[in-house]
Protein backbone atom coordinates (compact mmCIF):
# COMPACT_ATOMS: atom_id res chain seq x y z
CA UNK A 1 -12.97 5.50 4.60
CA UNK A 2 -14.21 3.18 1.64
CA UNK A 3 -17.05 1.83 0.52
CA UNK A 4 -18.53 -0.36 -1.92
CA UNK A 5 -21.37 1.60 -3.35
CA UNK A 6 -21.46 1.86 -7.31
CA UNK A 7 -20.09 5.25 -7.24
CA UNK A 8 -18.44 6.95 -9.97
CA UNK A 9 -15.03 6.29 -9.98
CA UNK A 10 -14.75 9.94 -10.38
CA UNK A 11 -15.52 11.02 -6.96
CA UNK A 12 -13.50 8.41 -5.33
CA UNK A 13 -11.41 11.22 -4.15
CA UNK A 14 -14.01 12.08 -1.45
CA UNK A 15 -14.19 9.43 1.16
CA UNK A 16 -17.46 10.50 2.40
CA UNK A 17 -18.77 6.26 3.66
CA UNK A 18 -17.80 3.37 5.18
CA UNK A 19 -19.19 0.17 6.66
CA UNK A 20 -21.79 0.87 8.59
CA UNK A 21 -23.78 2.69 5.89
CA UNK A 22 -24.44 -0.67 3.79
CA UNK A 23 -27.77 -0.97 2.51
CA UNK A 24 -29.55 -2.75 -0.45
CA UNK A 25 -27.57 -0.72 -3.01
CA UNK A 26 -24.52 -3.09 -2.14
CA UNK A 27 -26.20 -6.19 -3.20
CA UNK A 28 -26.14 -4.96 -7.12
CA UNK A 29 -22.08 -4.48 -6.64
CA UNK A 30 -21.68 -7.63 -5.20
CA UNK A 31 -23.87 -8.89 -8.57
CA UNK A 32 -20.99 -6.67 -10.68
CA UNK A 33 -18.18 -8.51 -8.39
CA UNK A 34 -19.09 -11.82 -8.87
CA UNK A 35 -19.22 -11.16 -12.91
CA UNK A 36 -15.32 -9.58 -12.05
CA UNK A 37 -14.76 -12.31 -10.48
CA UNK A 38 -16.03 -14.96 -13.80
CA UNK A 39 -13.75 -12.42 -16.00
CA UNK A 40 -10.88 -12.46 -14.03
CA UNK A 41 -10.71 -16.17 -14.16
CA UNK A 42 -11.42 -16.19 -10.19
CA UNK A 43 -14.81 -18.68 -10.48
CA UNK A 44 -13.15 -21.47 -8.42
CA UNK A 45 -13.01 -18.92 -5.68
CA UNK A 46 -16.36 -17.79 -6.10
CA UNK A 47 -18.24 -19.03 -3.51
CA UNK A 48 -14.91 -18.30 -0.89
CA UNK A 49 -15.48 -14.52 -1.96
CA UNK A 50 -19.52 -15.00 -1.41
CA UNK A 51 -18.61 -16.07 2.30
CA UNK A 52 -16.19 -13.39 2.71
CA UNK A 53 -18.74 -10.47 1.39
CA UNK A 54 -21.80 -12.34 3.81
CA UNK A 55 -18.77 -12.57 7.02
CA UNK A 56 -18.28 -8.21 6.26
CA UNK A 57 -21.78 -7.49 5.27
CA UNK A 58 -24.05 -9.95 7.12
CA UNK A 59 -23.73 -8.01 10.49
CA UNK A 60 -24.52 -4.81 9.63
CA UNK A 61 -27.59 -5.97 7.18
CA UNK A 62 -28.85 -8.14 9.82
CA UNK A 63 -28.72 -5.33 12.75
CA UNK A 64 -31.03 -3.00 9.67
CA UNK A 65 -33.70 -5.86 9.99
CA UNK A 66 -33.85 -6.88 13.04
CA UNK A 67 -31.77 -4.57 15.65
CA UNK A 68 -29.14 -7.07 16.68
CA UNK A 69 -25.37 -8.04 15.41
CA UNK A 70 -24.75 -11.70 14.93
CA UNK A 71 -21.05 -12.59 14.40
CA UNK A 72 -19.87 -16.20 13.86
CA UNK A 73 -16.88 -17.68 15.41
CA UNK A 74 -13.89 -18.68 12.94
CA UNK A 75 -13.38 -23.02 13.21
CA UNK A 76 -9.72 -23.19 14.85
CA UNK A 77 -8.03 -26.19 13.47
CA UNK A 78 -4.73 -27.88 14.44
CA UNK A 79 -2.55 -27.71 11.67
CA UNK A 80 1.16 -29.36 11.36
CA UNK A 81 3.09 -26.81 9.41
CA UNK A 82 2.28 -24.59 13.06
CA UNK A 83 3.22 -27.25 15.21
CA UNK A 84 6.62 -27.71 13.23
CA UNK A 85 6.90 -23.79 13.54
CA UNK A 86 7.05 -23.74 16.99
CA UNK A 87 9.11 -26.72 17.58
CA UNK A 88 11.44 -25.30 15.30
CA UNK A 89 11.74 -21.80 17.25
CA UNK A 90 12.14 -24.55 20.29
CA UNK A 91 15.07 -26.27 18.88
CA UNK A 92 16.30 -22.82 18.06
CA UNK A 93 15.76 -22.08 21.65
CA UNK A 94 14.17 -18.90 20.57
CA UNK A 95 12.04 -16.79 22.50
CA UNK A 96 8.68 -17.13 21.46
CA UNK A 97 7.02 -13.87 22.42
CA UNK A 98 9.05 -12.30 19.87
CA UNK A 99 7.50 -13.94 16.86
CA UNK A 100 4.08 -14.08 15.64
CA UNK A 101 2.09 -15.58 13.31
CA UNK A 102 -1.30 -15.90 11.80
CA UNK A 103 -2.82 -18.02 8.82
CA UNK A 104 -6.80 -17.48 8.13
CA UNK A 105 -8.90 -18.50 5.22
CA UNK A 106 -9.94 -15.83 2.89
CA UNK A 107 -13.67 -15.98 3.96
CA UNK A 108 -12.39 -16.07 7.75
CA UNK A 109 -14.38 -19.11 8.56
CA UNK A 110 -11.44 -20.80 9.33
CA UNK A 111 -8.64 -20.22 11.14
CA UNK A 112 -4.97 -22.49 10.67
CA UNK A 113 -2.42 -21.06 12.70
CA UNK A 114 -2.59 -18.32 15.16
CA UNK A 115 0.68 -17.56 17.82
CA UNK A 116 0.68 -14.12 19.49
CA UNK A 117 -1.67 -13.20 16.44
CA UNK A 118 -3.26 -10.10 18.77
CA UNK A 119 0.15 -8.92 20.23
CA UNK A 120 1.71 -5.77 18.55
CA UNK A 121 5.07 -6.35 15.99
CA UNK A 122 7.47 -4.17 14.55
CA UNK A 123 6.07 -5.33 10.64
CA UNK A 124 8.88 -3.13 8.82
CA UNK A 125 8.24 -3.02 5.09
CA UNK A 126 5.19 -5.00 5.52
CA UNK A 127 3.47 -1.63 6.48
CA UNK A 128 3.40 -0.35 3.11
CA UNK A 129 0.81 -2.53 1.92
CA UNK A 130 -1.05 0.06 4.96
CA UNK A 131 0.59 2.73 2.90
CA UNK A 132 -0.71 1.38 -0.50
CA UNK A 133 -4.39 0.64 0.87
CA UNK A 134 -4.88 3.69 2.19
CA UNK A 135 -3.58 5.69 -1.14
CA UNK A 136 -5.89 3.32 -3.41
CA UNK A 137 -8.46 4.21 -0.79
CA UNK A 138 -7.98 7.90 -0.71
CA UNK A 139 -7.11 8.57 -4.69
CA UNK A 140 -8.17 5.64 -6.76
CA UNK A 141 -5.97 3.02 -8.67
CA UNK A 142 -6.12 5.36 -11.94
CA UNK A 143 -5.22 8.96 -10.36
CA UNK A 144 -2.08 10.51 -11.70
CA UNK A 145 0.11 13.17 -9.87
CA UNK A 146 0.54 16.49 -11.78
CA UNK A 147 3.25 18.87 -11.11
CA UNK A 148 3.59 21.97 -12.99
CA UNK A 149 5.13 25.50 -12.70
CA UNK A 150 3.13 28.29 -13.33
CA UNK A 151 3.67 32.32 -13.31
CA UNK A 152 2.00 34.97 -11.62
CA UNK A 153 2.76 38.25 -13.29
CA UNK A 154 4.91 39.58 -16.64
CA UNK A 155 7.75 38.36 -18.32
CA UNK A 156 9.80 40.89 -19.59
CA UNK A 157 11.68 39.40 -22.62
CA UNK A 158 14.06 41.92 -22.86
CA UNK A 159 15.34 41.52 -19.25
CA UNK A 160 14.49 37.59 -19.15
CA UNK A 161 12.87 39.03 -15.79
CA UNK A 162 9.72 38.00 -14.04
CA UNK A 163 7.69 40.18 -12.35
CA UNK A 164 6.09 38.35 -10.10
CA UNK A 165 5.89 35.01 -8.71
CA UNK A 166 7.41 31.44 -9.85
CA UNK A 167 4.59 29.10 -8.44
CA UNK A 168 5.12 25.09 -8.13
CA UNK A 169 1.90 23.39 -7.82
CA UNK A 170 2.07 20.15 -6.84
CA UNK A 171 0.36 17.27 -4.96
CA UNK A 172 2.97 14.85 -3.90
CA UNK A 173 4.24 12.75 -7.08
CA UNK A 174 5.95 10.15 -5.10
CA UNK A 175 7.71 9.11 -8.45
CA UNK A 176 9.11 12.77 -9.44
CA UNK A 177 12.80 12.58 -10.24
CA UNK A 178 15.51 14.89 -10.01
CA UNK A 179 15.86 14.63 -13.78
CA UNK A 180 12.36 15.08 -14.98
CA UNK A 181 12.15 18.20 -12.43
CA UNK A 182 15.20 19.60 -14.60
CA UNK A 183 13.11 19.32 -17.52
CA UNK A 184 10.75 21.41 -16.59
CA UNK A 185 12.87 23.96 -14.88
CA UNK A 186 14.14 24.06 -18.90
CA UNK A 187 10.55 25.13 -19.89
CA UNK A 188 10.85 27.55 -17.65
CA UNK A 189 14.06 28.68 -19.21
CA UNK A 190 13.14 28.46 -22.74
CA UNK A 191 9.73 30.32 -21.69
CA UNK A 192 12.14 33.45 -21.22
CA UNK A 193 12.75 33.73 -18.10
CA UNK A 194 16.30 34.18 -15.89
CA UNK A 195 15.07 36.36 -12.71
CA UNK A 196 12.10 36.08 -10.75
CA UNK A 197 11.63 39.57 -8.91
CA UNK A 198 9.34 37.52 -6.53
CA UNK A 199 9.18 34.14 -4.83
CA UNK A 200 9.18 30.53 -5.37
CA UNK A 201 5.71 29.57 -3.96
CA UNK A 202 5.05 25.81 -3.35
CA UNK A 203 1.44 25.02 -3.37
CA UNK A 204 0.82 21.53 -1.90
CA UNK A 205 2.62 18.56 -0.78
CA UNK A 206 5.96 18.57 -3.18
CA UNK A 207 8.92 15.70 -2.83
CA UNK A 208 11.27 14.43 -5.71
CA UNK A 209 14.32 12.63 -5.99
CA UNK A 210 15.83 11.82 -2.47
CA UNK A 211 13.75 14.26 -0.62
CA UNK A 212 10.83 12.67 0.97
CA UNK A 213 9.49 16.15 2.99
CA UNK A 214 8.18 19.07 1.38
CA UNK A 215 10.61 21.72 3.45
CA UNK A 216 13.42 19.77 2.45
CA UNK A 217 12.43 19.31 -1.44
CA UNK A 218 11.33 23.20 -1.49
CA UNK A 219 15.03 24.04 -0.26
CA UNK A 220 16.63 22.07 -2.58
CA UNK A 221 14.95 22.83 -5.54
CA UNK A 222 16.11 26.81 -5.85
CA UNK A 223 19.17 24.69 -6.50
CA UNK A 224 18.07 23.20 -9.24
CA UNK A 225 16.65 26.93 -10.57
CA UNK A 226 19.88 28.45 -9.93
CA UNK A 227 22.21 25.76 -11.91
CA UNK A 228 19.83 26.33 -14.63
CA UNK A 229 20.36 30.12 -14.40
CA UNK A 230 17.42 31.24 -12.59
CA UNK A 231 17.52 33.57 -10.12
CA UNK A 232 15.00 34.00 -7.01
CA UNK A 233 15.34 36.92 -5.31
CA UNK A 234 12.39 36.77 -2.36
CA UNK A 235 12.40 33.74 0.05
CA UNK A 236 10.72 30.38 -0.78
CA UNK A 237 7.15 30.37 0.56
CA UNK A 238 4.02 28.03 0.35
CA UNK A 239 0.73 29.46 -0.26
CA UNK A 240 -2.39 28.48 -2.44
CA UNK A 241 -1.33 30.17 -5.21
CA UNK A 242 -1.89 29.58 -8.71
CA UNK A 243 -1.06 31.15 -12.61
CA UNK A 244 -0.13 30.75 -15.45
CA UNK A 245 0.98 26.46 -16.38
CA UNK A 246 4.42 27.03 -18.53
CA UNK A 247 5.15 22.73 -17.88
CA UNK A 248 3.42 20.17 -16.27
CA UNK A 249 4.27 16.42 -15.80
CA UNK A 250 1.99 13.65 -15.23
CA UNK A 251 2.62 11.02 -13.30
CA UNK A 252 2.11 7.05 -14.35
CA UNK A 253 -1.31 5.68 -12.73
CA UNK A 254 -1.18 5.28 -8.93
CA UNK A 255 -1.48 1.37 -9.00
CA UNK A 256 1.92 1.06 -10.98
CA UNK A 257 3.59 3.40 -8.60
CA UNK A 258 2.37 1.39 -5.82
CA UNK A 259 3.25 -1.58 -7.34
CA UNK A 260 6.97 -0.93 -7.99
CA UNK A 261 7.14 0.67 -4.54
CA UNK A 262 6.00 -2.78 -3.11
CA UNK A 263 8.00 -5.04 -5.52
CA UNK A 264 11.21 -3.41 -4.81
CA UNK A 265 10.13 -2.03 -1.26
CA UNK A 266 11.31 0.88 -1.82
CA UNK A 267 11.47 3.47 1.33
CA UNK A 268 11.51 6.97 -0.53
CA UNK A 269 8.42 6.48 -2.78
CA UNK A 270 6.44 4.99 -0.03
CA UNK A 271 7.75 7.90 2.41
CA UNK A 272 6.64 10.45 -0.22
CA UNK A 273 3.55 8.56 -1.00
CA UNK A 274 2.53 9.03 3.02
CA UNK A 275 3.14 13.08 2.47
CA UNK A 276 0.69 12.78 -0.40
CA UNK A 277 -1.88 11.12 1.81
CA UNK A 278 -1.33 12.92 4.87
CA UNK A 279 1.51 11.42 6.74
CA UNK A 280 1.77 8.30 9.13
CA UNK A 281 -1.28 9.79 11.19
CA UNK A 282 -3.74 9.28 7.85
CA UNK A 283 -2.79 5.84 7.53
CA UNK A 284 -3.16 5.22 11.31
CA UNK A 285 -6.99 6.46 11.23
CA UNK A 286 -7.55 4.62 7.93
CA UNK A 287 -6.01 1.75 9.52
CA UNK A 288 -8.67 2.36 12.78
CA UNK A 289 -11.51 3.85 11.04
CA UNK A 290 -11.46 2.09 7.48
CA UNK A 291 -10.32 -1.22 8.25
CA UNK A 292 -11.73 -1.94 11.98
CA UNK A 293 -8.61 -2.76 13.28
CA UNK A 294 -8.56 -1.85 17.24
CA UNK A 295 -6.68 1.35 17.91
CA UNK A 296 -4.07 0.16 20.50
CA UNK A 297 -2.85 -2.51 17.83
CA UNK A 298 -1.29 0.13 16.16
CA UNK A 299 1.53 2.59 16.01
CA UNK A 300 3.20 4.07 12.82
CA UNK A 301 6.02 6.52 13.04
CA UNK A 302 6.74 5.76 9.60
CA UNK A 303 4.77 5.07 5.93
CA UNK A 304 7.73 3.37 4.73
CA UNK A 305 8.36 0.73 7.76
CA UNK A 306 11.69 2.45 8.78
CA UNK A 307 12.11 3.12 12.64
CA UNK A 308 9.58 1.96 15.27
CA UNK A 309 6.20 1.02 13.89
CA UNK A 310 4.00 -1.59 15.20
CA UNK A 311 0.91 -4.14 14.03
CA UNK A 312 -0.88 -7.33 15.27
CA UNK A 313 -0.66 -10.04 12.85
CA UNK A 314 -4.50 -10.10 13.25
CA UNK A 315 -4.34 -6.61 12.40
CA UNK A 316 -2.42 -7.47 9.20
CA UNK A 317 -5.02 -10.49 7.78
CA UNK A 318 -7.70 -8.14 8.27
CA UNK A 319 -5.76 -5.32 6.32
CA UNK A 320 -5.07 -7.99 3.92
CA UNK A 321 -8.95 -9.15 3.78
CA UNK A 322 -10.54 -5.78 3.46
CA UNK A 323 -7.49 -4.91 0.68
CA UNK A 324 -8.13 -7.88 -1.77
CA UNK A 325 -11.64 -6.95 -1.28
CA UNK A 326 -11.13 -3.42 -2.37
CA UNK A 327 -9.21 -4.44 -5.10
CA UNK A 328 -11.91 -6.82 -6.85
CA UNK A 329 -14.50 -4.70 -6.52
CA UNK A 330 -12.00 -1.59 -8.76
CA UNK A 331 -11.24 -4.54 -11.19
CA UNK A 332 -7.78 -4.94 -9.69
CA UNK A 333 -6.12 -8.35 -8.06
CA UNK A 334 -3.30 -8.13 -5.67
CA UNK A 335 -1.22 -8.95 -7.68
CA UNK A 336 -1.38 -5.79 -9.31
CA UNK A 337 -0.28 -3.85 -6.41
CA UNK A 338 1.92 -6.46 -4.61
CA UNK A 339 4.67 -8.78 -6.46
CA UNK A 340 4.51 -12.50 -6.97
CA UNK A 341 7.22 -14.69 -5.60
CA UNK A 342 9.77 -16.54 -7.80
CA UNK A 343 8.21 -14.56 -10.57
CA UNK A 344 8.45 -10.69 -10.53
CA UNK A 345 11.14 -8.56 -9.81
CA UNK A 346 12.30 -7.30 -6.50
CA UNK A 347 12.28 -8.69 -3.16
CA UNK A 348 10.37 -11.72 -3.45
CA UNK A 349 12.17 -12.93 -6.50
CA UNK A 350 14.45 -15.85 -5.79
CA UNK A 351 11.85 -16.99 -2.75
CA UNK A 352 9.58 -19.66 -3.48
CA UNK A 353 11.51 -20.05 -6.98
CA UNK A 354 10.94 -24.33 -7.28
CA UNK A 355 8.72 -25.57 -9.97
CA UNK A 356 6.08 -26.65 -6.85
CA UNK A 357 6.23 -23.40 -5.58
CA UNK A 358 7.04 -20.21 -8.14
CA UNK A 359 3.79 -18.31 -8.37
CA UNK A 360 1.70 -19.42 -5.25
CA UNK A 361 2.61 -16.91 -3.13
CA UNK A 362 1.46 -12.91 -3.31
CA UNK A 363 2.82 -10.84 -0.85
CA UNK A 364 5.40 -7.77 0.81
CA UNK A 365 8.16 -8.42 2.91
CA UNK A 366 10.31 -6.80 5.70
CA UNK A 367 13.22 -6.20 6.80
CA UNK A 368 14.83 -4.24 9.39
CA UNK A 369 18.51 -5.89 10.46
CA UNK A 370 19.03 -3.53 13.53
CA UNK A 371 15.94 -2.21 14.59
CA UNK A 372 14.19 -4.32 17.51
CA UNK A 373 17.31 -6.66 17.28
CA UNK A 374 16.87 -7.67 14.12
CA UNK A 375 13.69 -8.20 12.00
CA UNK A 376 12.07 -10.08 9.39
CA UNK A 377 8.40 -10.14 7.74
CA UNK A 378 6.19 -11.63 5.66
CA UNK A 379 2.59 -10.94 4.88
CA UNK A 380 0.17 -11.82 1.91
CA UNK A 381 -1.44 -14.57 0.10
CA UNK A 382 -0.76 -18.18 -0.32
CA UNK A 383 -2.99 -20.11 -3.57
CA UNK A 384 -3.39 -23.34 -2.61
CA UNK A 385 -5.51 -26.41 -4.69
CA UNK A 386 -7.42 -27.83 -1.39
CA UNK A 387 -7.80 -24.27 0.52
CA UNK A 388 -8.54 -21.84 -1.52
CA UNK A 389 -6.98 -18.06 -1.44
CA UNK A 390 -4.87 -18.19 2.79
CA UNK A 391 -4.15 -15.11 4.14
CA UNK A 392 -1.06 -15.09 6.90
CA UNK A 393 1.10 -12.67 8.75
CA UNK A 394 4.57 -14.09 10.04
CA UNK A 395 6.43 -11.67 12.18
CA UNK A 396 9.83 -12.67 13.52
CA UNK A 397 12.01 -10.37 15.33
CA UNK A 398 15.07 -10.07 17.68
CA UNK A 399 17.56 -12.49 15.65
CA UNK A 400 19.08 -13.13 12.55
CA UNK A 401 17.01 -11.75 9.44
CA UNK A 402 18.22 -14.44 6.44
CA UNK A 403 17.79 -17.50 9.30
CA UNK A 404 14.14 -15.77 9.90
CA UNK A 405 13.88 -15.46 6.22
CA UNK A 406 14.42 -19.43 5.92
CA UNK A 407 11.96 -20.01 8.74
CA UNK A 408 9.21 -18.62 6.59
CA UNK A 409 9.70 -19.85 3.30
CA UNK A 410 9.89 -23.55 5.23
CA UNK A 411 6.21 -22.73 6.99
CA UNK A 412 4.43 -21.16 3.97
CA UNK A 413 6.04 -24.48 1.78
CA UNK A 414 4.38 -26.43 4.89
CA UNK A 415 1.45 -25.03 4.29
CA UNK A 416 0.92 -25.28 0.77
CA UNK A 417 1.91 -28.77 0.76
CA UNK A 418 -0.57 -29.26 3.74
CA UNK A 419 -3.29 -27.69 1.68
CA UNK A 420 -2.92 -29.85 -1.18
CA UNK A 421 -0.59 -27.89 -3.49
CA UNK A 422 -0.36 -25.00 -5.51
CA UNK A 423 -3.73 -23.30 -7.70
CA UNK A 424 -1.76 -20.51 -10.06
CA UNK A 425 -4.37 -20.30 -12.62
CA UNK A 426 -5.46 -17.05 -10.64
CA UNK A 427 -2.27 -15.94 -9.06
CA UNK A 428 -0.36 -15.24 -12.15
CA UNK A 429 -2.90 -13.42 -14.19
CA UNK A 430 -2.54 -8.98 -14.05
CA UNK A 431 -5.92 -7.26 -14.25
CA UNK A 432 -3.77 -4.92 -16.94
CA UNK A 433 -0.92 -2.74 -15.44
């Protein structure tokens, strides 16, 4: 689970904290975060992120002094781009226990929308940004994925024969391809060798290409060995294994691979990226244990969103919350692991496209047209000139996917125009990807 102690970002890797071991040491990182916060051209929102650090922190430093817990209840106020939601599933004569939707400032003092907010939703794509979180959390925004082959044993260069063992070491590049495998399966080559009198041994998690398992990548990759001319005789294995490095490639930083697997929403990189990590169960307990969010608010079958998954859109603020919160403190803003609408590439680019709106909105959509009878999602972060930084969930399910798309981009416009406008001076700006 994470924490916000000045650690070195070395040993993020280890995930050995969480929330309820906050003590004075946090107040000189939340001096370094407001100074991000100055540098990243974030001071409007300054005092919006004080609140939000006092709303996380407060409790637990307040039951070290005096014993107790004191928690303060969120202002619910009646807002009209909610009411016009609702009417308009009305007039639709839709069902409304199959949408939901929830709208929360960023400090969580206030709250402007909230339908069905603690009921559980198939979120689709929408559960990568669970994906991403918990990878950040796990690995840290900089780590790169190395895969290499190595040797255990002789070559004979006579023979082109190795004695021994062809090892893959690897730990999960989500972003390996089929063609930069077959590069290094040519290093192997050119290093002499054509036979392997042993086995291919796969140490770690290993996926590339289209193959988001590691059985089903470790079967398919003696194909790749044998069209280069390499010959296996013993059985693939895993094992622990390790020898000799004949090639090794890097991957690009974590938050880039995250970011293009949100911006596109692609399945296969975040499906790999949940082998990496552990699988759906890991993001599930990081989910519980990291973010707070009540166990029986969540299911996930799946890291990508495919298939039967399921989140509150409570659940889904607070992931949001405790993510953007993550991200300033690592020097990071989410838009550097989530795309802007009307502006970047991908899914969210010709939504929220108009001069009034293009840029306001950071988020990660969903979509699932069969599943549950059809569904549609949007979750992330609305700028706005008289609120500040929104968070909001909007789950819609059981219909038509583009006419649920339209519903949302007509509430989040709603909103924005409710909340006095547009503020982009923060929402365009990378941190540096």
């Amino acid at each position: 689970m994470y924490s916000y102690r000045a650690t070195d970002r070395k040993q993020r890797t280890k995930n050995t904290t969480d929330f309820h071991h906050i003590s004075v040491k946090g107040y000189s990182k939340f001096r370094i975060f407001l100074a991000q916060c100055r540098l990243l051209g974030m001071r409007k929102y300054a005092a919006t992120t004080i609140a939000l650090i006092l709303l996380i922190f407060w409790p637990t430093m307040a039951q070290d002094i005096d014993g107790t817990t004191r928690a303060s209840t969120p202002d619910r106020v009646h807002t009209q781009f909610e009411e016009n939601y609702l009417k308009e599933l009305d007039k639709r004569k839709r069902n409304p226990n199959f949408h939901g939707l929830y709208v929360e400032s960023l400090d969580g003092s206030v709250i402007l929308a909230d339908h069905r907010s603690h009921e559980g939703f198939n979120p689709a794509s929408v559960i990568k940004v669970a994906t991403s979180f918990a990878a950040l959390d796990k690995l840290g925004a900089d780590y790169r994925f190395e895969t290499t082959f190595e040797i255990a044993g002789e070559i004979n260069k006579k023979t082109r024969t190795l004695q021994g063992d062809l090892i893959l070491v690897s730990n999960g590049d989500p972003d390996l391809t089929t063609a930069r495998l077959n590069l290094m399966i040519r290093d192997v080559v050119r290093a002499g060798i054509h036979k392997v009198t042993g086995s291919l041994v796969i140490n770690g998690p290993f996926t590339y290409g289209p193959y988001i398992t590691t059985t089903s990548a470790s079967t398919r990759v003696t194909t790749l060995l044998k069209r280069q001319g390499i010959r296996v005789s013993k059985p693939t294995k895993r094992g622990s294994q390790s020898g000799v490095v004949l090639s090794t490639h890097v991957s690009e930083p974590l938050r880039k691979i995250i970011w293009e697997q949100n911006a596109h929403s692609d399945n296969r990189i975040a499906e790999r990226l949940g082998v990496a990590i552990g699988g759906p169960e890991a993001v599930r307990q990081f989910l519980i244990r990291g973010v707070g969010i009540p166990e029986k608010e969540i299911t996930i079958a799946t890291t990508s969103g495919l298939d039967i998954n399921r989140i509150t859109p409570h659940g889904t603020v607070q992931l949001l919350r405790h993510l953007v919160l993550w991200l300033n403190f690592n020097n990071l803003l989410p838009q550097d692991v989530l795309p802007v609408a009307g502006v970047d590439v991908g899914t969210l680019r010709t939504r929220f496209t108009t001069v009034d709106y293009r840029g306001s909105v950071i988020g990660k959509t969903g979509t699932l047209p069969v599943t549950d009878g059809g569904v549609s999602t949007l979750a992330g972060f609305v700028y706005t000139r008289d609120r500040g930084v929104l968070l909001f969930a909007i789950f819609d399910t059981r219909g038509n996917v583009n006419s649920f798309r339209k519903l949302q981009d007509k509430l989040i416009k709603e909103l924005i125009d409710e909340s006095g406008g547009t503020e982009l001076s923060a929402s365009l700006h990378k941190s540096g990807n």
